[in-house]
N, C-alpha and C. Protein backbone atom coordinates (compact mmCIF):
# COMPACT_ATOMS: atom_id res chain seq x y z
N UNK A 1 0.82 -1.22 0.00
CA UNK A 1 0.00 0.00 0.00
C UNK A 1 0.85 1.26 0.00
N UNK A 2 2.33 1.15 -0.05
CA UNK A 2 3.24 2.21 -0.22
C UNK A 2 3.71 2.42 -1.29
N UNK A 3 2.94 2.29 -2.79
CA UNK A 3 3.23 2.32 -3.52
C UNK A 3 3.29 4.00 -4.09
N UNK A 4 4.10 4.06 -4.92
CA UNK A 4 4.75 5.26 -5.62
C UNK A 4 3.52 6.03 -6.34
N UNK A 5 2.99 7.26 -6.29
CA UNK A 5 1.27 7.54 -7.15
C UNK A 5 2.04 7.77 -8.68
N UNK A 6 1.09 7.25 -9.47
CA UNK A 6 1.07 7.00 -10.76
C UNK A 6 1.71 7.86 -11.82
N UNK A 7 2.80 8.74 -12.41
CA UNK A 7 3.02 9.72 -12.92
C UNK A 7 2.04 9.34 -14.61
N UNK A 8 1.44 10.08 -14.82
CA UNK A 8 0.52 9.64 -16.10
C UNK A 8 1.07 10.12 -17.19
N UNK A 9 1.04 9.66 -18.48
CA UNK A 9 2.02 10.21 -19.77
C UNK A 9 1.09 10.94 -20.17
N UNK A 10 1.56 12.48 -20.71
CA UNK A 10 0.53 13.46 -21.74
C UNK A 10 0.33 12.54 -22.62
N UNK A 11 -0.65 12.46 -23.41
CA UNK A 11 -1.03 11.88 -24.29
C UNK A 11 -0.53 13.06 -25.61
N UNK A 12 0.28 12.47 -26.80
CA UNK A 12 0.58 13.10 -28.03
C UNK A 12 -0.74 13.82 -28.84
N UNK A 13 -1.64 13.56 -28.71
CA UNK A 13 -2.85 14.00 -29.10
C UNK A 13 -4.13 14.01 -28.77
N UNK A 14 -4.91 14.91 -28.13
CA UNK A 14 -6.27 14.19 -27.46
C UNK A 14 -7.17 14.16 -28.26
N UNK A 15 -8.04 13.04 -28.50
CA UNK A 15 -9.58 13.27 -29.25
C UNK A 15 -10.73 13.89 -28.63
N UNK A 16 -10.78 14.97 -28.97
CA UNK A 16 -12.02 15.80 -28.14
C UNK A 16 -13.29 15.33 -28.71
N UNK A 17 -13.33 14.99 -29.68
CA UNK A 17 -14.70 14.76 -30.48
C UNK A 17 -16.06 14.77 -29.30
N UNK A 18 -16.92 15.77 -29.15
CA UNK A 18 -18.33 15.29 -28.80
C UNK A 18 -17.75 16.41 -27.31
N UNK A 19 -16.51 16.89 -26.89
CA UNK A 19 -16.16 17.36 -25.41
C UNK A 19 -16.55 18.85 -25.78
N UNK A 20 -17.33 19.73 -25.04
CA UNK A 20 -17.13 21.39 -25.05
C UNK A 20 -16.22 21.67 -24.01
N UNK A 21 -15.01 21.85 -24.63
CA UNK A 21 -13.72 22.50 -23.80
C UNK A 21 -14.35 24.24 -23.21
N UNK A 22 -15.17 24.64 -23.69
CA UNK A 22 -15.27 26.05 -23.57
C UNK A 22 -16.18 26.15 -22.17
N UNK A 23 -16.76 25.16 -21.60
CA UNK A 23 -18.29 25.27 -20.70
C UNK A 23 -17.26 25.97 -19.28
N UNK A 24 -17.99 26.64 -18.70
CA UNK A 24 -16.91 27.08 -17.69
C UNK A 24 -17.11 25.95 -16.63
N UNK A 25 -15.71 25.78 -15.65
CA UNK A 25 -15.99 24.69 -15.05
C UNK A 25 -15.93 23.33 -15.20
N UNK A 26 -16.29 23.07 -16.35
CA UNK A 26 -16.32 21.93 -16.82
C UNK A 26 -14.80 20.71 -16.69
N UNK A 27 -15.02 19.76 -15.69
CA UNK A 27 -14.04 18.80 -15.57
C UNK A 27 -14.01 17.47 -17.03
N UNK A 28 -12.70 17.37 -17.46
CA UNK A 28 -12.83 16.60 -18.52
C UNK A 28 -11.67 15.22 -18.26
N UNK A 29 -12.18 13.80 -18.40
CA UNK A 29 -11.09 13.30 -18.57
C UNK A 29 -10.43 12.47 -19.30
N UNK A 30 -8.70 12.56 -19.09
CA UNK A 30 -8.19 12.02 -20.47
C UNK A 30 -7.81 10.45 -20.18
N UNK A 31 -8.69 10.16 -21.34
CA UNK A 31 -8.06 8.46 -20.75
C UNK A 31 -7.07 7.68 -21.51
N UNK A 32 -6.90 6.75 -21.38
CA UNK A 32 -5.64 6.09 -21.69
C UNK A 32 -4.88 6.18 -22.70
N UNK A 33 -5.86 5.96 -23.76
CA UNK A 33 -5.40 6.38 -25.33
C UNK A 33 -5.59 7.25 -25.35
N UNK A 34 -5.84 8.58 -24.71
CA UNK A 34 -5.78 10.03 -24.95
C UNK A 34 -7.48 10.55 -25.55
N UNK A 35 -8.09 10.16 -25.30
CA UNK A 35 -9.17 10.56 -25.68
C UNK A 35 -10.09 11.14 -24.47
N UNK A 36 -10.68 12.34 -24.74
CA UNK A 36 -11.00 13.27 -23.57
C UNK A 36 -12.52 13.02 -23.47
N UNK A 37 -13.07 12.49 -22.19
CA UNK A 37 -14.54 12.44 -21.99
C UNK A 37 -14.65 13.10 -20.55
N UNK A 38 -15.96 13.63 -20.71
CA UNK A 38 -16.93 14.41 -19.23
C UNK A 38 -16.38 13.51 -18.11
N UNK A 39 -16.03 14.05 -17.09
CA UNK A 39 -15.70 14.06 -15.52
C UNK A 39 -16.94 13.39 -14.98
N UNK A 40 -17.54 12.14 -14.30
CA UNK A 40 -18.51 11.17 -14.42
C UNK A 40 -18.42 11.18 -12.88
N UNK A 41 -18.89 11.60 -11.90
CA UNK A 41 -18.86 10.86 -10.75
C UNK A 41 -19.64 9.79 -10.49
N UNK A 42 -20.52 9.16 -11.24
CA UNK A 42 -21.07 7.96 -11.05
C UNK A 42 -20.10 6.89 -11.78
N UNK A 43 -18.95 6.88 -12.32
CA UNK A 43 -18.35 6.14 -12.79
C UNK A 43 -16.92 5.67 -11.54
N UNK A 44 -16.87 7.19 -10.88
CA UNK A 44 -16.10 6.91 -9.46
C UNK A 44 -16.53 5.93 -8.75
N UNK A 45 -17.88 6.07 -8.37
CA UNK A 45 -18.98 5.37 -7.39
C UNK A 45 -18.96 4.09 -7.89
N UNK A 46 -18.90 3.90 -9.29
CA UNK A 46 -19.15 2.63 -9.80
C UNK A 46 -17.96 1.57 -9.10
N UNK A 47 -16.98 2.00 -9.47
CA UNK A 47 -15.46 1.69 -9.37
C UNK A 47 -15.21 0.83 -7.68
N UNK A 48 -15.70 2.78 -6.68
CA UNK A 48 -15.71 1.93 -5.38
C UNK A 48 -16.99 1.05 -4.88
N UNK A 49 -17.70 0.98 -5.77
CA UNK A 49 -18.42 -0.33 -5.24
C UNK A 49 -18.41 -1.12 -5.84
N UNK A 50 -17.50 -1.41 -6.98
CA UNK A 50 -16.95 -2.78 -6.72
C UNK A 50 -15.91 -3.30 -5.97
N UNK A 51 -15.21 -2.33 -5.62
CA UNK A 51 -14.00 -2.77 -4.97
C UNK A 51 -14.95 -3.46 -3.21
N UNK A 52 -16.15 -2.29 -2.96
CA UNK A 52 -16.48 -2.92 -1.61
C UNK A 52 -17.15 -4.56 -1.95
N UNK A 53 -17.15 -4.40 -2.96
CA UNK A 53 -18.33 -5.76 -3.39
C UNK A 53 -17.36 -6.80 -3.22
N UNK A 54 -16.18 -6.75 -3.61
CA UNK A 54 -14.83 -7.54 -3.86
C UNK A 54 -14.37 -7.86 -2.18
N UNK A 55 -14.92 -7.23 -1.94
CA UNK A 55 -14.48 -7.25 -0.43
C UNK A 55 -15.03 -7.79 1.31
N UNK A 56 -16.64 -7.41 1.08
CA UNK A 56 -17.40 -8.08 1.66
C UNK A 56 -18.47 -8.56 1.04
N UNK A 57 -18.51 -8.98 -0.18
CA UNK A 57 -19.29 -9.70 -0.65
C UNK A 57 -20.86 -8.97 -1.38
N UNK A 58 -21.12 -10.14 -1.75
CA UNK A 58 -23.03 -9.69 -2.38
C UNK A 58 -23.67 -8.21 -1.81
N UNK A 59 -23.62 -9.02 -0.12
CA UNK A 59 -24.13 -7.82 0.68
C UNK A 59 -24.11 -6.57 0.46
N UNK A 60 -22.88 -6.09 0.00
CA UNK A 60 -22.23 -4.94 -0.12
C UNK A 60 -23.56 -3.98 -0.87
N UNK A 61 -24.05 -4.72 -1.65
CA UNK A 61 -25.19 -4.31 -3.21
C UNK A 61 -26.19 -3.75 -2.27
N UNK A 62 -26.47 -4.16 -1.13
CA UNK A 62 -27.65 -3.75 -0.83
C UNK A 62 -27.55 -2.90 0.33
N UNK A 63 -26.49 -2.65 0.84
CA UNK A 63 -25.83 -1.92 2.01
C UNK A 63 -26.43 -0.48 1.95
N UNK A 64 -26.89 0.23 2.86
CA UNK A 64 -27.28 1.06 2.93
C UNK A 64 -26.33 2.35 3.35
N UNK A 65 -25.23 1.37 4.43
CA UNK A 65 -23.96 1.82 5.16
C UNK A 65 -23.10 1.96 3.85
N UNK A 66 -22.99 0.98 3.40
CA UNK A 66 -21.90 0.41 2.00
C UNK A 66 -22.38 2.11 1.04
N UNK A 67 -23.62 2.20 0.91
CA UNK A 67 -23.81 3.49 -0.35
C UNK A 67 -23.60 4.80 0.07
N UNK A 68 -23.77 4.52 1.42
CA UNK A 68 -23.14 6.35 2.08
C UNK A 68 -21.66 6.18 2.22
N UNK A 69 -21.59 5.10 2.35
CA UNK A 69 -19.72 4.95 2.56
C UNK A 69 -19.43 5.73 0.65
N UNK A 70 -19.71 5.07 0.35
CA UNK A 70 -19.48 5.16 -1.50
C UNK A 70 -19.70 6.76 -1.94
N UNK A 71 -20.55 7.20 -1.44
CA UNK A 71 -21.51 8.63 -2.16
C UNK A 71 -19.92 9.68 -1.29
N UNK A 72 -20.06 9.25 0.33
CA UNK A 72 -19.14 10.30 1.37
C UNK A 72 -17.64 10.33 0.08
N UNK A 73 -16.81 8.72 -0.03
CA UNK A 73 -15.65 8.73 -1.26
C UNK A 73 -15.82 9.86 -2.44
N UNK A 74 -16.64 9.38 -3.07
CA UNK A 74 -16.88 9.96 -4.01
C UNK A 74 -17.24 11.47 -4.43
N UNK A 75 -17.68 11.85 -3.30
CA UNK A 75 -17.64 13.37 -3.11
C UNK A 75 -16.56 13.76 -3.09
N UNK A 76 -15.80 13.53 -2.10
CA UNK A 76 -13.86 13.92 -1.27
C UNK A 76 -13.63 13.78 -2.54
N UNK A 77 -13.51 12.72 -3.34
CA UNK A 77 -12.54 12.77 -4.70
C UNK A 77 -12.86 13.90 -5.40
N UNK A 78 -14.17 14.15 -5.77
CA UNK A 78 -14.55 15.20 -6.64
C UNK A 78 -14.13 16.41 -6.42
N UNK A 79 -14.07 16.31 -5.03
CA UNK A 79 -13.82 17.75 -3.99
C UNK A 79 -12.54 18.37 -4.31
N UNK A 80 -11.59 17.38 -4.30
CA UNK A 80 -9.93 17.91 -4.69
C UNK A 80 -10.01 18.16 -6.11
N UNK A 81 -10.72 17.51 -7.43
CA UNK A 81 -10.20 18.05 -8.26
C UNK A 81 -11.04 19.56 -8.76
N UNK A 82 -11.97 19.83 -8.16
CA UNK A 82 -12.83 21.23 -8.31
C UNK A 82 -12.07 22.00 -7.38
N UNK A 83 -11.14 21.79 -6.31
CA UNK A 83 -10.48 22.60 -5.72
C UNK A 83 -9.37 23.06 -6.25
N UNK A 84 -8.85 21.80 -7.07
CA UNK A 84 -8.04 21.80 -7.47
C UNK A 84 -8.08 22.89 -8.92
N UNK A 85 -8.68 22.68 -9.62
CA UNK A 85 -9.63 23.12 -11.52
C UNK A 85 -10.51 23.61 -10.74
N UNK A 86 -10.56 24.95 -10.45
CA UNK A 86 -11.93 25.72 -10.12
C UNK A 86 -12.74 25.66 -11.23
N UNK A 87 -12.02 26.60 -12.48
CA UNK A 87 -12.04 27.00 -13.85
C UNK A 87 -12.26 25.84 -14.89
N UNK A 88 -12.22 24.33 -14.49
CA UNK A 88 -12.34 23.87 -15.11
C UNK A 88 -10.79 23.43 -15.54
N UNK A 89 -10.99 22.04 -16.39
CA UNK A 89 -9.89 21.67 -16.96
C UNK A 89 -9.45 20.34 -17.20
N UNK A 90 -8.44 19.33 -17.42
CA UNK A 90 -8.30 17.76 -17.85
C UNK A 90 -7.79 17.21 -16.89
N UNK A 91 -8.28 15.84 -16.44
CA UNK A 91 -7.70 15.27 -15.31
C UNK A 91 -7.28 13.72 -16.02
N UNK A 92 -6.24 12.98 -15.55
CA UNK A 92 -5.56 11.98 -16.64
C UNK A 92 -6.43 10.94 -15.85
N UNK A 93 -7.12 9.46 -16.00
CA UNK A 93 -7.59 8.55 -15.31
C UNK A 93 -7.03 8.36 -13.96
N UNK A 94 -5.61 7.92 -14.44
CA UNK A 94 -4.41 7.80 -13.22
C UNK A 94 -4.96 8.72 -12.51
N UNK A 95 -4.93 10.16 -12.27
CA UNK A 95 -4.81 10.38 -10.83
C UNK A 95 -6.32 10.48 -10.17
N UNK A 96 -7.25 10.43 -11.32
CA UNK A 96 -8.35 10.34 -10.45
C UNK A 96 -8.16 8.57 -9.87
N UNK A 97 -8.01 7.72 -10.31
CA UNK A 97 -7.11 6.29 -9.45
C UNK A 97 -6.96 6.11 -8.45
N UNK A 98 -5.55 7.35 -8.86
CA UNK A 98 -4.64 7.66 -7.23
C UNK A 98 -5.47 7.92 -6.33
N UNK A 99 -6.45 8.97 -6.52
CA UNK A 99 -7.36 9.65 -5.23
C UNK A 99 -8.34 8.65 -4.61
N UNK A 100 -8.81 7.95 -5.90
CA UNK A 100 -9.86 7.01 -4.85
C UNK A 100 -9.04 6.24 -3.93
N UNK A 101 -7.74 5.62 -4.17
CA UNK A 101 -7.15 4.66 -3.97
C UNK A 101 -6.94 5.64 -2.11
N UNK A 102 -6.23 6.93 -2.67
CA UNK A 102 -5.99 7.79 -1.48
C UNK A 102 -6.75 8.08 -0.42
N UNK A 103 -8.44 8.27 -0.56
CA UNK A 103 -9.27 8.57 0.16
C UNK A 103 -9.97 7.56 0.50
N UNK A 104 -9.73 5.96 0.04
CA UNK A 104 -10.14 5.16 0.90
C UNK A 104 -9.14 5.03 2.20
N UNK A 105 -8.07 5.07 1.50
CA UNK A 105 -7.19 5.04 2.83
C UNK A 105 -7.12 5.89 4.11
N UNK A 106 -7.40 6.81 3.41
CA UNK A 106 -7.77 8.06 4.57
C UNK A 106 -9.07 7.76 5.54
N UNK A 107 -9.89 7.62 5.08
CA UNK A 107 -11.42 6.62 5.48
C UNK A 107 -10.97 5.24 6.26
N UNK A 108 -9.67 4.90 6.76
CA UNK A 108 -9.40 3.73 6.69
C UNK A 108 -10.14 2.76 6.47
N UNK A 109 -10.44 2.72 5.35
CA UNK A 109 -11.15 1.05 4.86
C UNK A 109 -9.79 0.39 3.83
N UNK A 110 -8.75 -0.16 4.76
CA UNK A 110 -7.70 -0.51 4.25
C UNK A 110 -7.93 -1.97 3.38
N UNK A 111 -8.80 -2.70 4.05
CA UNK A 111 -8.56 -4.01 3.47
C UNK A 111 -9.42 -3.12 1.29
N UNK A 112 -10.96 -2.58 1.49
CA UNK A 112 -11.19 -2.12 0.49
C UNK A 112 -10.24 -1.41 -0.56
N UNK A 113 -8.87 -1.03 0.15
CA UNK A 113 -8.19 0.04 -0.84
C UNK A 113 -7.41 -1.38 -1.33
N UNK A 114 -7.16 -2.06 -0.50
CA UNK A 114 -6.42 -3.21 -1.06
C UNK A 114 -7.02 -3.90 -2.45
N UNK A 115 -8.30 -4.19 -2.08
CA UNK A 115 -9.02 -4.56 -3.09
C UNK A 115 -8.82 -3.60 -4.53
N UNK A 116 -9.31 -2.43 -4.32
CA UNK A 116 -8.91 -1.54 -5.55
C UNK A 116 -7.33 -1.40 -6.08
N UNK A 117 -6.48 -1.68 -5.39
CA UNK A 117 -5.18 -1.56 -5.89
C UNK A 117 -5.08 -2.68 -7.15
N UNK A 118 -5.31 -3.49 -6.34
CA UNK A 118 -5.24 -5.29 -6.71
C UNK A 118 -5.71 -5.53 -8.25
N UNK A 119 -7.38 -4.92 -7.90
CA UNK A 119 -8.31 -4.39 -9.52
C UNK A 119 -7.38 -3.64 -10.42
N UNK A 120 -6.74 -2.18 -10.07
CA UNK A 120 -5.71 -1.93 -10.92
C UNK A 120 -4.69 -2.27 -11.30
N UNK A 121 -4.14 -3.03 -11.00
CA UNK A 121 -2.63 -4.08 -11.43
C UNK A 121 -3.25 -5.07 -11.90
N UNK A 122 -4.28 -5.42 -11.92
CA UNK A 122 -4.92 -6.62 -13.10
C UNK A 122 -4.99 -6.15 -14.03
N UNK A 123 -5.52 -5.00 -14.29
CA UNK A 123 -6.33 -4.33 -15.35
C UNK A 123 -4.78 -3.94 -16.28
N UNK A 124 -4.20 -3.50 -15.66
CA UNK A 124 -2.98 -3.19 -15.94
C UNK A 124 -1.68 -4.08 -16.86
N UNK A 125 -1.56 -4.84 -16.32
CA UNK A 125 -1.30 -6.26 -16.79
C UNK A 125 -2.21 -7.00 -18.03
N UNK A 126 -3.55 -6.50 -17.43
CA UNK A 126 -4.03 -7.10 -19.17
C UNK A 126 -4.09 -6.22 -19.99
N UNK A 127 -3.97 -4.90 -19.94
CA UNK A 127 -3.32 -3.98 -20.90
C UNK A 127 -2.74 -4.37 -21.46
N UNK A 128 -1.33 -4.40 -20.68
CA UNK A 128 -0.13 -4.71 -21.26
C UNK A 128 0.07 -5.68 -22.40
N UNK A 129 -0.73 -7.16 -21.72
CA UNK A 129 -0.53 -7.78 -22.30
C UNK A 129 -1.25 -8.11 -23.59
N UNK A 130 -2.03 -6.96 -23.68
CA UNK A 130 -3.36 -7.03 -24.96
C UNK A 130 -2.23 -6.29 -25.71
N UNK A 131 -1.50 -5.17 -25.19
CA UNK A 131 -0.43 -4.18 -26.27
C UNK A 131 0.89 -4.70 -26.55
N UNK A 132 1.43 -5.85 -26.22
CA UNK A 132 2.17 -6.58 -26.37
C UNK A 132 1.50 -7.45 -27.49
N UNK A 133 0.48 -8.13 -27.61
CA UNK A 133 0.06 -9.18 -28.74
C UNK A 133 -0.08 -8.55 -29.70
N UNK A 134 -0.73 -6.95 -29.61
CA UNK A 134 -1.04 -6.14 -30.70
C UNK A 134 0.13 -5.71 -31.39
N UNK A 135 1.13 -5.35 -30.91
CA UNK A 135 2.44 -5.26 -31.00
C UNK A 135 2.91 -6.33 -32.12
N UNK A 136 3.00 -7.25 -31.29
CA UNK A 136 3.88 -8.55 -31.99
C UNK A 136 3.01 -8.91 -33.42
N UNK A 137 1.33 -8.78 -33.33
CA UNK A 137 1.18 -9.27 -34.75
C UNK A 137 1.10 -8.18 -35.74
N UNK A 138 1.59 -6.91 -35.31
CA UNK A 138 1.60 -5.99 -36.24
C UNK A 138 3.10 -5.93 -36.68
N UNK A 139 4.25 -6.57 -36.04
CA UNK A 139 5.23 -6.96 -36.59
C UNK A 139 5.85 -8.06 -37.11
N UNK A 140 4.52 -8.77 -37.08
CA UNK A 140 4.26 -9.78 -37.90
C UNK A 140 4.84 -10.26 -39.63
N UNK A 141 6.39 -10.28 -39.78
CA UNK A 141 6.57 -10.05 -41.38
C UNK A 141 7.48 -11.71 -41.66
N UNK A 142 7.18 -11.53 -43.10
CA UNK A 142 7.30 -12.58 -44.05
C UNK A 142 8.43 -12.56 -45.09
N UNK A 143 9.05 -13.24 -45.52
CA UNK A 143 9.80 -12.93 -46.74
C UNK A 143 9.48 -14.01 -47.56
N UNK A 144 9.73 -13.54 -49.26
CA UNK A 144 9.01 -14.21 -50.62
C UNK A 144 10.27 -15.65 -50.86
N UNK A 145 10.22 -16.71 -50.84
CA UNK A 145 11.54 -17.39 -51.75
C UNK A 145 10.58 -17.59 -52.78
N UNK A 146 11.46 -19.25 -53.55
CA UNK A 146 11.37 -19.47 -54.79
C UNK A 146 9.65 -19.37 -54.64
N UNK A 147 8.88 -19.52 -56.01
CA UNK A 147 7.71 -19.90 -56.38
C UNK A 147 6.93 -18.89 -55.18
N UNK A 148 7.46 -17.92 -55.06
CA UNK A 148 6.50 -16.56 -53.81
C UNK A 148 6.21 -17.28 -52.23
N UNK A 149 6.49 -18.67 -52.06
CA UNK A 149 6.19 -19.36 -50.72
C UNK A 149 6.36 -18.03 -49.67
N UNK A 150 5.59 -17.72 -49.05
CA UNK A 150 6.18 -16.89 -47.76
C UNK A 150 6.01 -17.68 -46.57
N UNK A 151 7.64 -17.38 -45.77
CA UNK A 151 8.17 -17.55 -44.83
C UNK A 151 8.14 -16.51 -43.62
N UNK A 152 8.12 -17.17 -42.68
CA UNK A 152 7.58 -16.16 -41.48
C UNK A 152 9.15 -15.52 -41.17
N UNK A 153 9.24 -14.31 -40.89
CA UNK A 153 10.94 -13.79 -40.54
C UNK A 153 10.87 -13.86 -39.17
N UNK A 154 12.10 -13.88 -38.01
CA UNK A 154 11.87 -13.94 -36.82
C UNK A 154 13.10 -13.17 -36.66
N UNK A 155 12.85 -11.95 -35.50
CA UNK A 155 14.05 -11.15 -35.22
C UNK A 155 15.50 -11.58 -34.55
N UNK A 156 14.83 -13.00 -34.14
CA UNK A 156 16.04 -14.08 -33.60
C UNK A 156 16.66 -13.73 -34.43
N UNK A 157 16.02 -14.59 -35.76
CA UNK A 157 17.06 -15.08 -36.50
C UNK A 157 17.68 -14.13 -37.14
N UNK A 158 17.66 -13.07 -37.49
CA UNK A 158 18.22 -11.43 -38.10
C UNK A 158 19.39 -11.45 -37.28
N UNK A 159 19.29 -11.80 -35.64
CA UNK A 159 20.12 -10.99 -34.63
C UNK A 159 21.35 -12.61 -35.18
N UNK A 160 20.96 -13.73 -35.53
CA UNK A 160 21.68 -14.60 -35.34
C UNK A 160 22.70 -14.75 -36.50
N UNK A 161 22.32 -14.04 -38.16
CA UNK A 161 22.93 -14.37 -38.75
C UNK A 161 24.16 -12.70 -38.71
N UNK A 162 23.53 -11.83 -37.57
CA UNK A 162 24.29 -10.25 -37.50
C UNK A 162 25.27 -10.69 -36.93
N UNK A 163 25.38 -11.50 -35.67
CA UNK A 163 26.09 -11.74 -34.77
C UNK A 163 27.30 -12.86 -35.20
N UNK A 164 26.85 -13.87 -36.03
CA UNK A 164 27.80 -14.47 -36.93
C UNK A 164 28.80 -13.91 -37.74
N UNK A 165 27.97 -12.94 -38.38
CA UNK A 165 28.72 -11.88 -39.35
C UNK A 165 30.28 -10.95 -38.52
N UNK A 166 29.43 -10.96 -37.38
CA UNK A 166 30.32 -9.83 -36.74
C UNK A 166 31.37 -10.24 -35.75
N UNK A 167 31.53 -11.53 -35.81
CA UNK A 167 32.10 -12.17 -35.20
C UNK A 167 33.61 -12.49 -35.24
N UNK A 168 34.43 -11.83 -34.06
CA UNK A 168 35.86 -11.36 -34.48
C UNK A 168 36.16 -9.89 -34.40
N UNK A 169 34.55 -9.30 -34.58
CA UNK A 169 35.26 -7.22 -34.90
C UNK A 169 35.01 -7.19 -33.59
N UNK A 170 35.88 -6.18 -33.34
CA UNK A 170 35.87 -5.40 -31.93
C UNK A 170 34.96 -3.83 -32.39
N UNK A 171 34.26 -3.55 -31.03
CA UNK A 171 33.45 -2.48 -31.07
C UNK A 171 32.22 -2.66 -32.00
N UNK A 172 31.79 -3.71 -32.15
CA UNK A 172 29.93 -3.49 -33.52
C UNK A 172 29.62 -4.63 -31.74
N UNK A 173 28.11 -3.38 -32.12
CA UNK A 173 27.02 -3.98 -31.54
C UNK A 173 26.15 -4.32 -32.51
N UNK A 174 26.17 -6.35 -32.60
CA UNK A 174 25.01 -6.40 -33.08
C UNK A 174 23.85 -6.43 -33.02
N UNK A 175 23.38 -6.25 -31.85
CA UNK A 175 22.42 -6.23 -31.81
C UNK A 175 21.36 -4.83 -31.99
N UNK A 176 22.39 -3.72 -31.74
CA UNK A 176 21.89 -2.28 -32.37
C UNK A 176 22.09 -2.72 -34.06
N UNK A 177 22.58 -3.83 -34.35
CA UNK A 177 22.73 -2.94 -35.91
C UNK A 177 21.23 -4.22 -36.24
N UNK A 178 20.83 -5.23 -35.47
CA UNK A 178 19.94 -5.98 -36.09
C UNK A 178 18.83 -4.86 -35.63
N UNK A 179 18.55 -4.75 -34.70
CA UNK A 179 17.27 -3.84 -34.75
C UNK A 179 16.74 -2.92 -35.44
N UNK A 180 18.53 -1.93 -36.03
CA UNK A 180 18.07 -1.50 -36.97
C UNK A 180 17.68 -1.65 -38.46
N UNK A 181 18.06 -2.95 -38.54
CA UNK A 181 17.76 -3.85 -40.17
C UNK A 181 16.23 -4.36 -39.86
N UNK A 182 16.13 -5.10 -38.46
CA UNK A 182 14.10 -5.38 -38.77
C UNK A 182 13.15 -4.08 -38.85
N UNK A 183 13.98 -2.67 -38.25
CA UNK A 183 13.07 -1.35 -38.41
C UNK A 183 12.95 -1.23 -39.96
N UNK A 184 14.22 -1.92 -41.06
CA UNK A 184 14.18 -1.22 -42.26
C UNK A 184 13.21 -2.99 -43.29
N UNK A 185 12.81 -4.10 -42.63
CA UNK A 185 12.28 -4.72 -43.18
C UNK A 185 11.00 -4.27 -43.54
N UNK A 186 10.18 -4.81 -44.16
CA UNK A 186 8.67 -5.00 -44.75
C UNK A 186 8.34 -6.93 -45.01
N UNK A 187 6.83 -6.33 -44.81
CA UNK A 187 6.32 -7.50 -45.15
C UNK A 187 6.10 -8.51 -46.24
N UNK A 188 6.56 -9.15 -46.76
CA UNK A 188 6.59 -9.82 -48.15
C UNK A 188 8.06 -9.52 -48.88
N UNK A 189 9.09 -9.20 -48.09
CA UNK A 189 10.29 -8.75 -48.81
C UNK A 189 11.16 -10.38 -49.22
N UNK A 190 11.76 -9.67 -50.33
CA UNK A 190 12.29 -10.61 -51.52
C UNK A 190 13.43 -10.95 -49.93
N UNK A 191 13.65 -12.31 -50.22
CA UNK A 191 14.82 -13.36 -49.62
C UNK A 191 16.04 -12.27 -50.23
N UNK A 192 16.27 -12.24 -51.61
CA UNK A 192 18.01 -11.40 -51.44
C UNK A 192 17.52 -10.41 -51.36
N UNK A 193 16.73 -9.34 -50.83
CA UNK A 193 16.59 -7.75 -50.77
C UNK A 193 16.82 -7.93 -49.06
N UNK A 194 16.61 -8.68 -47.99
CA UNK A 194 16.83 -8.94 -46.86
C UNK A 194 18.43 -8.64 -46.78
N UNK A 195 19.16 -9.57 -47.47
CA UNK A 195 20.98 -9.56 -46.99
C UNK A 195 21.33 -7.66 -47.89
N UNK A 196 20.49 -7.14 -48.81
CA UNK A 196 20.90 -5.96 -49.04
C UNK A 196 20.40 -5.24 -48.18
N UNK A 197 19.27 -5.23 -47.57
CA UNK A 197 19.35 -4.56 -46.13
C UNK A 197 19.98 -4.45 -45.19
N UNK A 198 20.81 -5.54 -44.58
CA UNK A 198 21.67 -5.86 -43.46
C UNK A 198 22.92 -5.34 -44.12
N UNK A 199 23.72 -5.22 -45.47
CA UNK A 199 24.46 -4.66 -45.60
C UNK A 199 24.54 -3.05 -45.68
N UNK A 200 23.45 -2.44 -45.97
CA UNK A 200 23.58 -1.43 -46.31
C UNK A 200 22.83 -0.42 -44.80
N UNK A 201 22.29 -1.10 -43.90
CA UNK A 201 22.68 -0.81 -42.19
C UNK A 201 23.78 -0.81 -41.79
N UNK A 202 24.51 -2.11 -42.31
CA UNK A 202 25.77 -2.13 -41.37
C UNK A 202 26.57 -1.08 -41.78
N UNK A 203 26.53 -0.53 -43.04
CA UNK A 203 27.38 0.52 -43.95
C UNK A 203 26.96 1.82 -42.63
N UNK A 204 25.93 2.12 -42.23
CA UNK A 204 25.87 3.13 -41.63
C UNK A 204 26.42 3.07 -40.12
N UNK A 205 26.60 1.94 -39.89
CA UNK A 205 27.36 1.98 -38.10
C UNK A 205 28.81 2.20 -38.30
């Protein structure tokens, strides 16, 4: 529970589509992929009651204690960032996160903040690992031999035939110079246009 609060990345571009940046006041937030939607406090509320649900169970749904506990959170959060943005302005997911995560703790309902941490490092992790697969099959490439057969390329094997090559020189990193030969591949590339790639990288180190 001593974990470090979240530093959030600007996003390179936000999609405002459908947001009036101009309303005075108006809280907006930017979420992950950078796309800017309305400041939701029922989406706060949503959040900490699941975490209480996660925590003491079914019951939680019908708690009467459980929904003033939830409504009291959810205010305090709102509270800092209108104190914070009188005027209005963008708040990144992360730190609205941080705050719930913060003001349960303050509330001491420690085992509940536990629960919400826990929810975010899942969620987190399957990010990752959804942008990692997306990743890998978008670098997904092939090269043509005889009769057009395509063959799947693997960056192993780039790094394996660099490292052969280079074997004996003092000072080549191959593995900077393979990375930079799979940045200069494509998909469907000719079998000998591959070794004129790797030569004409290595020409530049």
């Amino acid at each position: 529970m001593s974990r470090q609060p979240s530093l959030p990345q600007e996003p390179a571009e936000l999609d405002i589509a459908g947001v009036d940046l101009t309303a005075p006041g108006r809280l907006n937030v930017i979420k992950r992929h950078g796309k800017l939607v309305p400041y939701d406090d029922d989406k706060i509320s949503i959040a900490i009651r699941k975490a209480f649900l996660a925590n003491e169970g079914g019951i939680a749904a019908t708690s009467s204690r459980i929904h003033e506990i939830v409504q009291q959170i959810t205010a305090s959060v709102s509270e800092v960032f209108h104190r914070r943005l009188p005027s209005g302005g963008a708040i990144h997911i992360e730190e609205i996160q941080d705050q719930v995560e913060l003001a349960l703790m303050r509330s001491e309902h420690h085992q509940v903040a536990r629960r919400y941490v826990l929810y975010r490092e899942d969620r987190a992790q399957k990010r990752k690992a959804s942008t990692q697969q997306e990743t890998e099959q978008e670098m997904l490439l092939h090269m043509l031999i005889e009769n057009d057969d395509r063959i799947r390329i693997e960056h192993s094997h780039i790094l394996s035939i660099i490292k052969r090559a280079c074997k004996g020189l003092a000072n080549v990193d191959a593995e900077k110079i393979a990375t930079a030969v799979w940045d200069d591949l494509y998909d469907n590339i000719r079998e000998d246009d591959i070794g004129t790639v790797i030569i004409n990288v290595a020409r530049t180190f």
